[in-house]
Protein backbone atom coordinates (compact mmCIF):
# COMPACT_ATOMS: atom_id res chain seq x y z
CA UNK A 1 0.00 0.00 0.00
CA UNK A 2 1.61 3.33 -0.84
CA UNK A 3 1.39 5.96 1.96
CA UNK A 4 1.67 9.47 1.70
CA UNK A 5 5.58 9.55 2.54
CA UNK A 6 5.70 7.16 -1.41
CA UNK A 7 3.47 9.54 -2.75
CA UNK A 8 5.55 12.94 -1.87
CA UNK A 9 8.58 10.84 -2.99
CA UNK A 10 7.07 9.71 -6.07
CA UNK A 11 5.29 13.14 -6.96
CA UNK A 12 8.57 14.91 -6.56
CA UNK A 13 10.54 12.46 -8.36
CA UNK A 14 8.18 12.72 -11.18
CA UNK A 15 8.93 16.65 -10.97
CA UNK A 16 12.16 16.59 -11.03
CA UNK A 17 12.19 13.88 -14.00
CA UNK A 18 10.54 16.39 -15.93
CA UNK A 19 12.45 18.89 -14.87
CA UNK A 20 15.34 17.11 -15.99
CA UNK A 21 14.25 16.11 -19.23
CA UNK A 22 12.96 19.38 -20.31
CA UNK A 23 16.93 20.70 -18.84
CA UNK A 24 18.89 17.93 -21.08
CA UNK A 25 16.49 18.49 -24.01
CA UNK A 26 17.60 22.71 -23.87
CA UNK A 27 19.85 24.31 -26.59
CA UNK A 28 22.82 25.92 -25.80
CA UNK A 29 21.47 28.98 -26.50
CA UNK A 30 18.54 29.03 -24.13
CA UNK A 31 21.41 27.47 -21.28
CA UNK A 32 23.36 30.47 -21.87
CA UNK A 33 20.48 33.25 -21.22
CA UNK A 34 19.29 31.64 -18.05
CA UNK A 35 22.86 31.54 -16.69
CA UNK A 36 23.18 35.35 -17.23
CA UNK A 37 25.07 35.22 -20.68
CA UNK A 38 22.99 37.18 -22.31
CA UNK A 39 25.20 37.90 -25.41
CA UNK A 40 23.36 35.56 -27.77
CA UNK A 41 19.70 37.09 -26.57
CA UNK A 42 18.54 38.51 -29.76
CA UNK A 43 19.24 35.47 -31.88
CA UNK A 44 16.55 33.79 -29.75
CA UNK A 45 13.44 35.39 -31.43
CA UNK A 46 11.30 32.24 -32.17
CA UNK A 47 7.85 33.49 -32.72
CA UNK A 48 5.35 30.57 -32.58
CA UNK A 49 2.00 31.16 -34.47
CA UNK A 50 -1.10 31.31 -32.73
CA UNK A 51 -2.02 27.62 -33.72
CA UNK A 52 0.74 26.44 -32.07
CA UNK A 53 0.64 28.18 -28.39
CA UNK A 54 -3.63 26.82 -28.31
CA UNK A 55 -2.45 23.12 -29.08
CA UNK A 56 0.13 23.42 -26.82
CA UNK A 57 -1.46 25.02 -23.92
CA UNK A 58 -4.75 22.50 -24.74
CA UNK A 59 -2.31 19.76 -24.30
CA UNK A 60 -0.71 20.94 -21.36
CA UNK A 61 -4.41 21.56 -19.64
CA UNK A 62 -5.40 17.47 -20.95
CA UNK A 63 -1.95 16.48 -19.40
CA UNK A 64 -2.61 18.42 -16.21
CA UNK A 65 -5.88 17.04 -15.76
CA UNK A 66 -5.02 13.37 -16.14
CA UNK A 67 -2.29 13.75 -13.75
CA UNK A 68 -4.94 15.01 -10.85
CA UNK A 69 -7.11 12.27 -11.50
CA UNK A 70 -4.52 9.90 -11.02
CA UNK A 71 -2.88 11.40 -8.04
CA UNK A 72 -6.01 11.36 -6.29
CA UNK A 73 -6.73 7.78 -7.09
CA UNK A 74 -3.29 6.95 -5.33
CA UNK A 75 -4.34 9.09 -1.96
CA UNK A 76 -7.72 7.82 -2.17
CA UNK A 77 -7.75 4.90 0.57
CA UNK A 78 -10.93 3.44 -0.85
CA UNK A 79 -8.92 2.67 -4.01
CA UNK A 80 -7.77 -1.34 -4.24
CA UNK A 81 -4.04 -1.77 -4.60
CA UNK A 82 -3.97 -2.80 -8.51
CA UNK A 83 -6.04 0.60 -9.18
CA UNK A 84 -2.98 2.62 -7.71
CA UNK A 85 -0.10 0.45 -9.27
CA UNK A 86 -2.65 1.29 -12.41
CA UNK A 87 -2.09 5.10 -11.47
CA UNK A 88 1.47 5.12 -11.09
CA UNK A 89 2.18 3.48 -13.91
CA UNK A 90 -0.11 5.67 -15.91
CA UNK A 91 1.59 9.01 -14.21
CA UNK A 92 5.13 7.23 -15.24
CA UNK A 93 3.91 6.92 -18.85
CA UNK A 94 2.67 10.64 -18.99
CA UNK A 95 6.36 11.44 -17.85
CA UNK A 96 8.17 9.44 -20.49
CA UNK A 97 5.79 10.82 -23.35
CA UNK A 98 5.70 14.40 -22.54
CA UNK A 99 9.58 13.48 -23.02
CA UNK A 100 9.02 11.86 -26.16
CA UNK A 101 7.11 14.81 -27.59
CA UNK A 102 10.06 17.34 -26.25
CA UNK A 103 12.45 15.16 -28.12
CA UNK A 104 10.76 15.02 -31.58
CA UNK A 105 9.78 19.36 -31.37
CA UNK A 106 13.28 19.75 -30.36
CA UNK A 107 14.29 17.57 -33.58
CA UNK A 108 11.97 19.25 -35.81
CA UNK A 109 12.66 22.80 -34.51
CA UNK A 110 16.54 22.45 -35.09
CA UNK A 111 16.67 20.51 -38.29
CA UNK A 112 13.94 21.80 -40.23
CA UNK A 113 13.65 24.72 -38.62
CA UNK A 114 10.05 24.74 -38.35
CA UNK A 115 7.58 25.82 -34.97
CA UNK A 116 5.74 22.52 -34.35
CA UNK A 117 3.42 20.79 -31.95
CA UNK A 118 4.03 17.14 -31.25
CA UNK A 119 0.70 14.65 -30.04
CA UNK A 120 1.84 11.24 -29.29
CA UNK A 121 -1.28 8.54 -27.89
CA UNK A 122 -0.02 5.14 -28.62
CA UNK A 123 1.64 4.34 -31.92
CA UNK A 124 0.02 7.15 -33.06
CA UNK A 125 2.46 10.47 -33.56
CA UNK A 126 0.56 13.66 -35.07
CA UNK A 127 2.75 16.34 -36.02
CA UNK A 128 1.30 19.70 -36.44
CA UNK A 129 3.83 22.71 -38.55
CA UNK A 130 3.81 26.14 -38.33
CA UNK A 131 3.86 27.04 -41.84
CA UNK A 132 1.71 27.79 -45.18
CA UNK A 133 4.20 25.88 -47.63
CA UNK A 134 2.27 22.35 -47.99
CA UNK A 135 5.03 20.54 -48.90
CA UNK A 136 4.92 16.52 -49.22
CA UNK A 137 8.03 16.62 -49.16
CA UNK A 138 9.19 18.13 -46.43
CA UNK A 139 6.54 16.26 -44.80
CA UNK A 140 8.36 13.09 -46.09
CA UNK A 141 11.34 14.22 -44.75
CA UNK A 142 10.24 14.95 -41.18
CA UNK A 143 8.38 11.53 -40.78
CA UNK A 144 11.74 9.56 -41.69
CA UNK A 145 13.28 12.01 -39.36
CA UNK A 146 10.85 11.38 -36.67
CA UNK A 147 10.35 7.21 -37.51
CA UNK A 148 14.13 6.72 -37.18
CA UNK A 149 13.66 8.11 -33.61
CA UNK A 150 12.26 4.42 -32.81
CA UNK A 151 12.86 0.54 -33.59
CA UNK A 152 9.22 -0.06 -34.38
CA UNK A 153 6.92 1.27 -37.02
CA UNK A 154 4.86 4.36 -35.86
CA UNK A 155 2.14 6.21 -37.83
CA UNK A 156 3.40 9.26 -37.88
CA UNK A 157 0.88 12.68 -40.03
CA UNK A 158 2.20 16.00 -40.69
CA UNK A 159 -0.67 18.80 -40.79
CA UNK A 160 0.64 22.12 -41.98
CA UNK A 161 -1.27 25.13 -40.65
């Protein structure tokens, strides 16, 4: 049974995972204006298009949500034991795919040079680009990028907007 001293630990272990993640997964560039260096400041205007920032922040709100629900299931003591295990695993999962999804954007953003939103739910990837150029192949190109990211075969769409 997990008690609230295994919940703290595992809540703040899944923050600083994150945390850690979204640190690693940082350019150079962004290192060196939160340390103080602000010398290459103006070469980090990204301007992300409207599209972008409401998928993003819709995602973030889904992501946010689902992570409640199954924190509460773990403090709720009428919950059986698999139900929690269920829950952490689930809250794991979210961790590892919100990594996922920083790791193909941060692909996509530095070798195409393209703003993009990233959805993964299963083998399902949908990939969402900032840009009015509809072009198959560049679309092409990004979903070999993306597929050679993993050993199995992923379905992978590219929307422009």
């Amino acid at each position: 049974m997990i008690n609230k001293q295994n919940l703290w630990f595992i809540t703040l272990f899944s923050l600083i995972l994150v945390l850690g993640i979204y640190y690693v997964t940082m350019d150079d560039a962004s290192l060196s204006v939160l340390s103080g260096n602000n010398e290459v400041s103006e070469a980090l205007e990204i301007k992300e298009s409207d599209v972008i920032v409401a998928l993003r922040v819709e995602e973030d709100e889904q992501i946010l949500k689902q992570m409640e629900d199954y924190q509460n299931i773990l403090l709720d003591d009428a919950a059986t034991l698999e139900e929690k295990n269920d829950a952490y695993n689930s809250l794991q999962s979210l961790n590892v795919q919100k990594g996922e999804t920083e790791k193909i954007e941060k692909l996509i953003t530095e070798k195409f040079k393209y703003d993009n939103f990233v959805k993964i739910e299963g083998d399902t990837i949908s990939i969402v680009i900032a840009d009015t150029n509809h072009s198959t192949e560049i679309a092409n190109n990004i979903i070999r990028a993306v597929q050679s990211l993993y050993q199995t075969q992923k379905y992978i769409t590219v929307k422009f907007q």
